[in-house]
N, C-alpha and C. Protein backbone atom coordinates (compact mmCIF):
# COMPACT_ATOMS: atom_id res chain seq x y z
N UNK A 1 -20.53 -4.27 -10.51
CA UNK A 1 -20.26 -2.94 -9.99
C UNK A 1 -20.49 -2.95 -8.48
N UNK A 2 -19.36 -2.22 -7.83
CA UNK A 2 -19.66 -2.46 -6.19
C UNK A 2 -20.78 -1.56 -5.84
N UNK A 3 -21.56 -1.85 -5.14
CA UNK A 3 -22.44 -1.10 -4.49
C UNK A 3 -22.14 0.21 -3.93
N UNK A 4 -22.63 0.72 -3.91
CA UNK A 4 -22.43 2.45 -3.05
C UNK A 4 -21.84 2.24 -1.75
N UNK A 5 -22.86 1.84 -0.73
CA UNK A 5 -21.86 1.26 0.54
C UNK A 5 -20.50 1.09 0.25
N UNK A 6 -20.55 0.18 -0.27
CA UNK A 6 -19.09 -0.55 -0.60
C UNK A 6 -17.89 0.16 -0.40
N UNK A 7 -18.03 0.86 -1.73
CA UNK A 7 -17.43 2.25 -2.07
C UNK A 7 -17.27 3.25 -0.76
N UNK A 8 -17.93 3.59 -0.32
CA UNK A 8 -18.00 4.66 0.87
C UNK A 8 -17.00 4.02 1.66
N UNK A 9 -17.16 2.09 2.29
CA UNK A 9 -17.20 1.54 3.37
C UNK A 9 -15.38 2.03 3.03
N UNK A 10 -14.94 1.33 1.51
CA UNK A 10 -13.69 1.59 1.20
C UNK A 10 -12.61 2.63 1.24
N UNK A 11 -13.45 3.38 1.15
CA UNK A 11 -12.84 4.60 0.59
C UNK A 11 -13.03 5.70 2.00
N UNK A 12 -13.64 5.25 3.20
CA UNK A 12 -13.64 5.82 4.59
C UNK A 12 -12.53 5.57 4.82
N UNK A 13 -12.25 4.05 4.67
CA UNK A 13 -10.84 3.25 5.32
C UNK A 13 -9.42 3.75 4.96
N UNK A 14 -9.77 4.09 3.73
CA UNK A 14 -8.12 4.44 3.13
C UNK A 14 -7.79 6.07 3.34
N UNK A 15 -8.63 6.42 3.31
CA UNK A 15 -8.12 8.32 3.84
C UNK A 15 -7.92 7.86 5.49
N UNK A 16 -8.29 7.21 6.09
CA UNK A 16 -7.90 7.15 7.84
C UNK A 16 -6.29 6.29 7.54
N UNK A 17 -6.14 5.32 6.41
CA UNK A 17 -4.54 5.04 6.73
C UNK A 17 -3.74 6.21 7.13
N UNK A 18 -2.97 6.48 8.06
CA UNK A 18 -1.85 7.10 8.55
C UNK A 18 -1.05 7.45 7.39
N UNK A 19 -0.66 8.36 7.23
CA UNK A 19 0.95 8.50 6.40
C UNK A 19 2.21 7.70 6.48
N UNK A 20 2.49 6.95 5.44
CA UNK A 20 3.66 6.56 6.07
C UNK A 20 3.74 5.11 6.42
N UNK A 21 2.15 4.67 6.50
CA UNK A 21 1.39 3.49 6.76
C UNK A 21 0.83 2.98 5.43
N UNK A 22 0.64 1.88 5.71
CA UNK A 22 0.02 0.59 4.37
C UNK A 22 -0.86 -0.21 4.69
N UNK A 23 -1.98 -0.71 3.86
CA UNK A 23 -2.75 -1.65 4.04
C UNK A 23 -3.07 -2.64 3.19
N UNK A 24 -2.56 -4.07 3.43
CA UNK A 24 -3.02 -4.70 1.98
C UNK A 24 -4.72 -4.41 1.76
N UNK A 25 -5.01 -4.48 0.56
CA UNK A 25 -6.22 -4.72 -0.25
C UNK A 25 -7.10 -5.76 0.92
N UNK A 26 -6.39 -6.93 1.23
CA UNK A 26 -7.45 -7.57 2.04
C UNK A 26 -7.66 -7.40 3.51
N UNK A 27 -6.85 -6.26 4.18
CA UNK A 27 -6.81 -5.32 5.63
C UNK A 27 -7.29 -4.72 5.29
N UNK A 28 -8.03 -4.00 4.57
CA UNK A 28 -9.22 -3.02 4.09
C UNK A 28 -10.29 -3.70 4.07
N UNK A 29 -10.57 -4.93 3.36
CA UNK A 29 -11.84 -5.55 3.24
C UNK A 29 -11.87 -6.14 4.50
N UNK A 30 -10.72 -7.09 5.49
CA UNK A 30 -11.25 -7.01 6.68
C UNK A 30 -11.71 -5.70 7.75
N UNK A 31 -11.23 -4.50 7.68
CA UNK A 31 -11.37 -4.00 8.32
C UNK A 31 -13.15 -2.84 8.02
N UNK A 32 -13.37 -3.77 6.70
CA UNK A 32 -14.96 -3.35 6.43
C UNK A 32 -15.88 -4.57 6.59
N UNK A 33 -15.40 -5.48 6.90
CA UNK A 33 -16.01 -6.51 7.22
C UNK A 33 -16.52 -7.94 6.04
N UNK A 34 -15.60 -7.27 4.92
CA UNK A 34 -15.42 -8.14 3.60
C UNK A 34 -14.78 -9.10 3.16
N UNK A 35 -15.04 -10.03 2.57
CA UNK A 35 -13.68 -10.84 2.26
C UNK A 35 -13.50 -10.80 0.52
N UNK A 36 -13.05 -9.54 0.20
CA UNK A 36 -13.41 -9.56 -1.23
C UNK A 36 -12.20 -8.22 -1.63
N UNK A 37 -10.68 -8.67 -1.28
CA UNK A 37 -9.67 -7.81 -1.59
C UNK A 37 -9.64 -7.77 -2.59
N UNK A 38 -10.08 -8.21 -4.03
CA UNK A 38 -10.23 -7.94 -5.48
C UNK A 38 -11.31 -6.65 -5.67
N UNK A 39 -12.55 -6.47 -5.09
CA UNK A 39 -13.78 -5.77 -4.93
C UNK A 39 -13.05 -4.24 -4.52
N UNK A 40 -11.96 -4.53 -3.36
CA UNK A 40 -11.06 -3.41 -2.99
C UNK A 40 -10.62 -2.55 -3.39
N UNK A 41 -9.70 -3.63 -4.44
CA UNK A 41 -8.61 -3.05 -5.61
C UNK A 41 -9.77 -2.44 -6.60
N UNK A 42 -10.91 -3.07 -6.86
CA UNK A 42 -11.96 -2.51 -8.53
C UNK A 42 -12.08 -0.69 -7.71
N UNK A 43 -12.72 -0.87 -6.48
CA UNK A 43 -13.05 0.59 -5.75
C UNK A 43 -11.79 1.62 -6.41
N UNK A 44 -10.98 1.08 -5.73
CA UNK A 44 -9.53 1.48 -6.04
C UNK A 44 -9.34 2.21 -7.05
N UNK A 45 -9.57 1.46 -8.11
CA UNK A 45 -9.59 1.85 -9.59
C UNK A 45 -10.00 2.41 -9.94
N UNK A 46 -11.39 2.44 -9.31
CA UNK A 46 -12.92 3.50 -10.38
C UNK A 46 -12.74 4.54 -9.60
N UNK A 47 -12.70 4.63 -8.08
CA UNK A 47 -13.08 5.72 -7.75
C UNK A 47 -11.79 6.12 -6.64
N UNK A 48 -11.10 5.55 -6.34
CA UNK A 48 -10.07 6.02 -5.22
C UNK A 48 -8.75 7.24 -5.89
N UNK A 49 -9.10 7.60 -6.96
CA UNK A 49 -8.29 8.82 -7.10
C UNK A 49 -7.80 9.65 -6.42
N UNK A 50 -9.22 10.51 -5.69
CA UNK A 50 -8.85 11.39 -4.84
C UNK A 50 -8.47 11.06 -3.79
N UNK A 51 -8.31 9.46 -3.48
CA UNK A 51 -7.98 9.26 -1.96
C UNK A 51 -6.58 8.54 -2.15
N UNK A 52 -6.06 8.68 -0.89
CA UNK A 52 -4.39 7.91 -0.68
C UNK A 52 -3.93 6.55 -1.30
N UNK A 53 -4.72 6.51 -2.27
CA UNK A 53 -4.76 5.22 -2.97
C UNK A 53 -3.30 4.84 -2.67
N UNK A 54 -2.07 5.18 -2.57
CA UNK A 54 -1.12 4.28 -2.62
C UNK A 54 -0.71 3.73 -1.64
N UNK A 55 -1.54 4.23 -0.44
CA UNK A 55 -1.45 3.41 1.07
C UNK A 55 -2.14 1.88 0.99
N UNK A 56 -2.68 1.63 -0.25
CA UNK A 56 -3.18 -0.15 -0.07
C UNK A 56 -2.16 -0.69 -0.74
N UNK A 57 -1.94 -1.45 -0.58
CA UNK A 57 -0.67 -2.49 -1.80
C UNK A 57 -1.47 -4.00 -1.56
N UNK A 58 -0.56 -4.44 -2.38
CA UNK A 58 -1.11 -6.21 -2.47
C UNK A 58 -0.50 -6.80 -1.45
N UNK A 59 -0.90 -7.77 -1.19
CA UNK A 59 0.31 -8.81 -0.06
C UNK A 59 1.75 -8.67 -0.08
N UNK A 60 1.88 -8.98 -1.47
CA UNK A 60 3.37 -9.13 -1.69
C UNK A 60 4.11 -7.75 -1.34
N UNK A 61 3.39 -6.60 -1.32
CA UNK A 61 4.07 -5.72 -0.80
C UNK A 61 4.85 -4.80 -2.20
N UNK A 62 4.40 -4.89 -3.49
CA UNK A 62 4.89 -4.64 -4.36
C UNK A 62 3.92 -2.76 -4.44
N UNK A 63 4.42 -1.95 -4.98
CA UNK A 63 2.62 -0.93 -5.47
C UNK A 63 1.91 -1.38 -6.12
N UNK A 64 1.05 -0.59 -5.82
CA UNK A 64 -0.45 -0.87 -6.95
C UNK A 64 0.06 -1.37 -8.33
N UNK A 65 -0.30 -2.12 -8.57
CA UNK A 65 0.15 -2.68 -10.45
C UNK A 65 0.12 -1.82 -11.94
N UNK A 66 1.05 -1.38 -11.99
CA UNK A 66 1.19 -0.31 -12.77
C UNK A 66 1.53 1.28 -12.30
N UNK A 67 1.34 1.39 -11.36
CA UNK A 67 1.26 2.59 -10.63
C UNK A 67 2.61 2.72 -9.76
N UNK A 68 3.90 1.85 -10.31
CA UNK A 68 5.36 2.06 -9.39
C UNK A 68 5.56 3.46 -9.33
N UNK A 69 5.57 4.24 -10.42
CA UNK A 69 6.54 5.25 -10.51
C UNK A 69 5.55 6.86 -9.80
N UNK A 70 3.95 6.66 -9.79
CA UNK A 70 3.60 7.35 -9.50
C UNK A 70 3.46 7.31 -8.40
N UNK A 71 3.34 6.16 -7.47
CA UNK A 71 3.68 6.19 -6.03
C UNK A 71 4.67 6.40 -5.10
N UNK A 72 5.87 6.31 -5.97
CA UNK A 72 6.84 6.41 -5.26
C UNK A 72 7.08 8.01 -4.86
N UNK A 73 6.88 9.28 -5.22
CA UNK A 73 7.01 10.36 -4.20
C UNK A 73 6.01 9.95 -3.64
N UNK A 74 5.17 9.26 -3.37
CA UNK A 74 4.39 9.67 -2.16
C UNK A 74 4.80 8.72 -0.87
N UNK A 75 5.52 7.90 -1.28
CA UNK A 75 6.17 6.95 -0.57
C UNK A 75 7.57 7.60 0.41
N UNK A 76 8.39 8.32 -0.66
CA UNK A 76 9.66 8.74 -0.34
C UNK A 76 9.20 10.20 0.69
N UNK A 77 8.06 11.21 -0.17
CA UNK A 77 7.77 12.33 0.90
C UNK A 77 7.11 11.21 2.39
N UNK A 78 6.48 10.30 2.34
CA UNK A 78 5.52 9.91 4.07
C UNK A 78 6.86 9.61 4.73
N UNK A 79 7.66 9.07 4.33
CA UNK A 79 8.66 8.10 5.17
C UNK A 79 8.13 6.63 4.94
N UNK A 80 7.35 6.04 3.86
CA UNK A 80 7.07 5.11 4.23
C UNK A 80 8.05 3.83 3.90
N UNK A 81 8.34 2.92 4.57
CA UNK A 81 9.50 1.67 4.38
C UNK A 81 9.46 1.43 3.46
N UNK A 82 10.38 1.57 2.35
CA UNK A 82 10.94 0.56 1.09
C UNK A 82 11.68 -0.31 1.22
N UNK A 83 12.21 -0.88 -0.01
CA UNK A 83 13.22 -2.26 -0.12
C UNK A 83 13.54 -2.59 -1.40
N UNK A 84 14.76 -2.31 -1.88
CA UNK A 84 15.28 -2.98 -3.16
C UNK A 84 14.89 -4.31 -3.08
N UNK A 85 14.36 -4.71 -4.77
CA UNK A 85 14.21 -6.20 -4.82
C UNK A 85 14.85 -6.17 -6.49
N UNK A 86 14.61 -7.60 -6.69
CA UNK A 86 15.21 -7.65 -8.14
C UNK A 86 16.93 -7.42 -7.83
N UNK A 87 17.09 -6.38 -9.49
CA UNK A 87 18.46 -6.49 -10.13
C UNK A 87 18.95 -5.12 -9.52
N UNK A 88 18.12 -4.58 -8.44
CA UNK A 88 18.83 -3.52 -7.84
C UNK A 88 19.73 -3.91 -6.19
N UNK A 89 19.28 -5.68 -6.10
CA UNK A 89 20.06 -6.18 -5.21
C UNK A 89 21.59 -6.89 -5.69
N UNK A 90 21.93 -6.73 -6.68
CA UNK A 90 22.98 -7.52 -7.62
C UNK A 90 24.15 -7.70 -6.75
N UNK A 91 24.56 -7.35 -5.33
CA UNK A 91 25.35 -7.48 -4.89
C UNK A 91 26.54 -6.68 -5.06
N UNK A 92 26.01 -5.29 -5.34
CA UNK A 92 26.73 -3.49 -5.68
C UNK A 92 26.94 -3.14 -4.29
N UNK A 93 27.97 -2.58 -4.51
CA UNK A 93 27.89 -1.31 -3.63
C UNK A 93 27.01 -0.42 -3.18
N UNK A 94 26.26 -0.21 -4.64
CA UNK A 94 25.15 0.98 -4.28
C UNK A 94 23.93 0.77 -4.00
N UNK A 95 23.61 -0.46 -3.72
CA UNK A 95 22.67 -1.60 -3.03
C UNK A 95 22.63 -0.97 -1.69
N UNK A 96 23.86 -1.49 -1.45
CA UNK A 96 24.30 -1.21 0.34
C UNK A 96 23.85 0.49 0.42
N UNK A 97 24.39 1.13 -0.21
CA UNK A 97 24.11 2.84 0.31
C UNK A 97 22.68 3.23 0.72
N UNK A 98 22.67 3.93 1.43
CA UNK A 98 21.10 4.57 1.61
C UNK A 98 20.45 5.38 0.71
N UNK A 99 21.04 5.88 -0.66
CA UNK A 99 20.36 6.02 -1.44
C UNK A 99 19.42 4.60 -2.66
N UNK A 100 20.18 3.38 -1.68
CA UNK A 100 19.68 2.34 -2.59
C UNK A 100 17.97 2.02 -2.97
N UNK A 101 17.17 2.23 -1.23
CA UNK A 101 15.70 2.45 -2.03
C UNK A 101 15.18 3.82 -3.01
N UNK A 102 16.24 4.72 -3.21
CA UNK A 102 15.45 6.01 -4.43
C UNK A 102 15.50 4.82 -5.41
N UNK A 103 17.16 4.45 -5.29
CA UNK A 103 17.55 4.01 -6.71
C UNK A 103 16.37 3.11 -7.19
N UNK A 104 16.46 1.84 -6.23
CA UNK A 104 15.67 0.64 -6.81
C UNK A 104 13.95 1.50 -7.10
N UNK A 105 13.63 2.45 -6.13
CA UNK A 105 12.40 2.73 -6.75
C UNK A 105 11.96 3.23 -8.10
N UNK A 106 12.81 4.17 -8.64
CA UNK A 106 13.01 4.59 -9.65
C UNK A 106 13.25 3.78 -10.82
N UNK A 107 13.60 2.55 -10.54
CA UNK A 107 13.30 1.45 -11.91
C UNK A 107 12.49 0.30 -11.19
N UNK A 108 11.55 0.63 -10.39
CA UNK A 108 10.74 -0.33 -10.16
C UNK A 108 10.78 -1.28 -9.80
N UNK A 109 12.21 -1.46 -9.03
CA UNK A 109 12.99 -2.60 -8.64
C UNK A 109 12.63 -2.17 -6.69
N UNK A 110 11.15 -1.94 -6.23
CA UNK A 110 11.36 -2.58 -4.86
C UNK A 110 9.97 -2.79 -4.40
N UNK A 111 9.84 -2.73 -2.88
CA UNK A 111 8.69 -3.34 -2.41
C UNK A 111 8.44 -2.51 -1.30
N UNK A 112 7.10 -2.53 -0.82
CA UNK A 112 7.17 -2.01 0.49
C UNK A 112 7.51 -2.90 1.79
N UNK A 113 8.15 -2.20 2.88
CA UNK A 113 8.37 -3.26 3.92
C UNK A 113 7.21 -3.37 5.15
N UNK A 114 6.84 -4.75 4.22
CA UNK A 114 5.49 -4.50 5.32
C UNK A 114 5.49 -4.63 6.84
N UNK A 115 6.82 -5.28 6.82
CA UNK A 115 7.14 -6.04 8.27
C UNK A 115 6.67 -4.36 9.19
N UNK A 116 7.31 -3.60 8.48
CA UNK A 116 7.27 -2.23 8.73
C UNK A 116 6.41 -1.32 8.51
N UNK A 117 5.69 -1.10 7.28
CA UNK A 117 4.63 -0.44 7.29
C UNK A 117 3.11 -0.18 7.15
N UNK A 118 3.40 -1.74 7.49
CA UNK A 118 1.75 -2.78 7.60
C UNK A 118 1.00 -1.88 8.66
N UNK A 119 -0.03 -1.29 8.65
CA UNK A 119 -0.85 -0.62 9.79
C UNK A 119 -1.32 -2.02 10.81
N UNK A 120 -1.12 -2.08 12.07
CA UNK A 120 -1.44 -3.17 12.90
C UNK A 120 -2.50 -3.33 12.87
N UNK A 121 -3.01 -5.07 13.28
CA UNK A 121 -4.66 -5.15 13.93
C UNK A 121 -5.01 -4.23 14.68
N UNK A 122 -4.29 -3.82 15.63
CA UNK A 122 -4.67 -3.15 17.36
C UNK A 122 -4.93 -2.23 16.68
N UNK A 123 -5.14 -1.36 15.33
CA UNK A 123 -5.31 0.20 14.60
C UNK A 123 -6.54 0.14 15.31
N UNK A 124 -7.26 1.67 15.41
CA UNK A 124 -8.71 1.69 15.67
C UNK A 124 -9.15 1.29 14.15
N UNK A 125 -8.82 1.32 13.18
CA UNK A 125 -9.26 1.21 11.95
C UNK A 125 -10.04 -0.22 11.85
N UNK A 126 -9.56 -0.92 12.94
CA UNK A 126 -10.31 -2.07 12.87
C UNK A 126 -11.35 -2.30 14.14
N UNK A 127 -11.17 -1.37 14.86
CA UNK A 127 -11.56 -1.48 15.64
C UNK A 127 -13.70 -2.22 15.65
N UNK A 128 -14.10 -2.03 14.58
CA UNK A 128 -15.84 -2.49 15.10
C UNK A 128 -15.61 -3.72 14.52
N UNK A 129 -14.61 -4.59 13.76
CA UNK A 129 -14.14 -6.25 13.96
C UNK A 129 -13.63 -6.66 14.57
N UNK A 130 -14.42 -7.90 14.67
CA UNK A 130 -14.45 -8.81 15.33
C UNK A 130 -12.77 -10.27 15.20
N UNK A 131 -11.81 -9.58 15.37
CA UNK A 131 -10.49 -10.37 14.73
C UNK A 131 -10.14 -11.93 15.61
């Protein structure tokens, strides 16, 4: 069980993500001074309800695991970057359209673009590490 700190240290970090903005699981634990992005995700779980939980994602940039369909309005209201992946890239037409990230979100067919909505080092969020 994570410690109380822990919890707090976590769960400070993810209500300061920006809207619209993302942080992997292990840009949270660096930016608490952890190296324990699994410890992240448990916070996550037990207690990050009330907080923006869907601003952390994994590396890969996929949502929280299990949690596609409930993140996605909160994704589509921030503005935050999507991306068809999978069988919603099949080489359609409706791939190409700009309704293509609702589509692919809506069957769980995308990712976030982190290139794009990765919150930077330079954030103050990191600011008391040492990078």
């Amino acid at each position: 069980m994570p410690s109380a700190e822990f919890v707090e240290a976590v769960l400070d970090v993810v209500v300061r993500i920006p809207p619209g903005r993302v942080m992997t699981y292990g840009d949270v634990g660096i930016a608490i001074g952890s190296s324990a992005p699994r410890a992240v995700g448990r916070v996550l779980a037990l207690y990050g309800h009330a907080s923006p939980w869907w601003r952390v994602v994994p590396a890969s940039g996929k949502p929280p695991q299990g949690h596609a369909a409930l993140a996605l309005p909160h994704y589509l209201d921030e503005g935050t970057p999507i991306r068809a992946t999978g069988s919603a890239l099949a080489g359609t037409a409706a791939a190409a359209s700009a309704s293509a990230p609702r589509r692919a979100a809506l069957s769980g067919d995308y990712r976030i673009a982190l290139s794009a909505a990765r919150l930077p080092y330079t954030h103050d969020i990191y600011g008391e590490v040492a990078l």
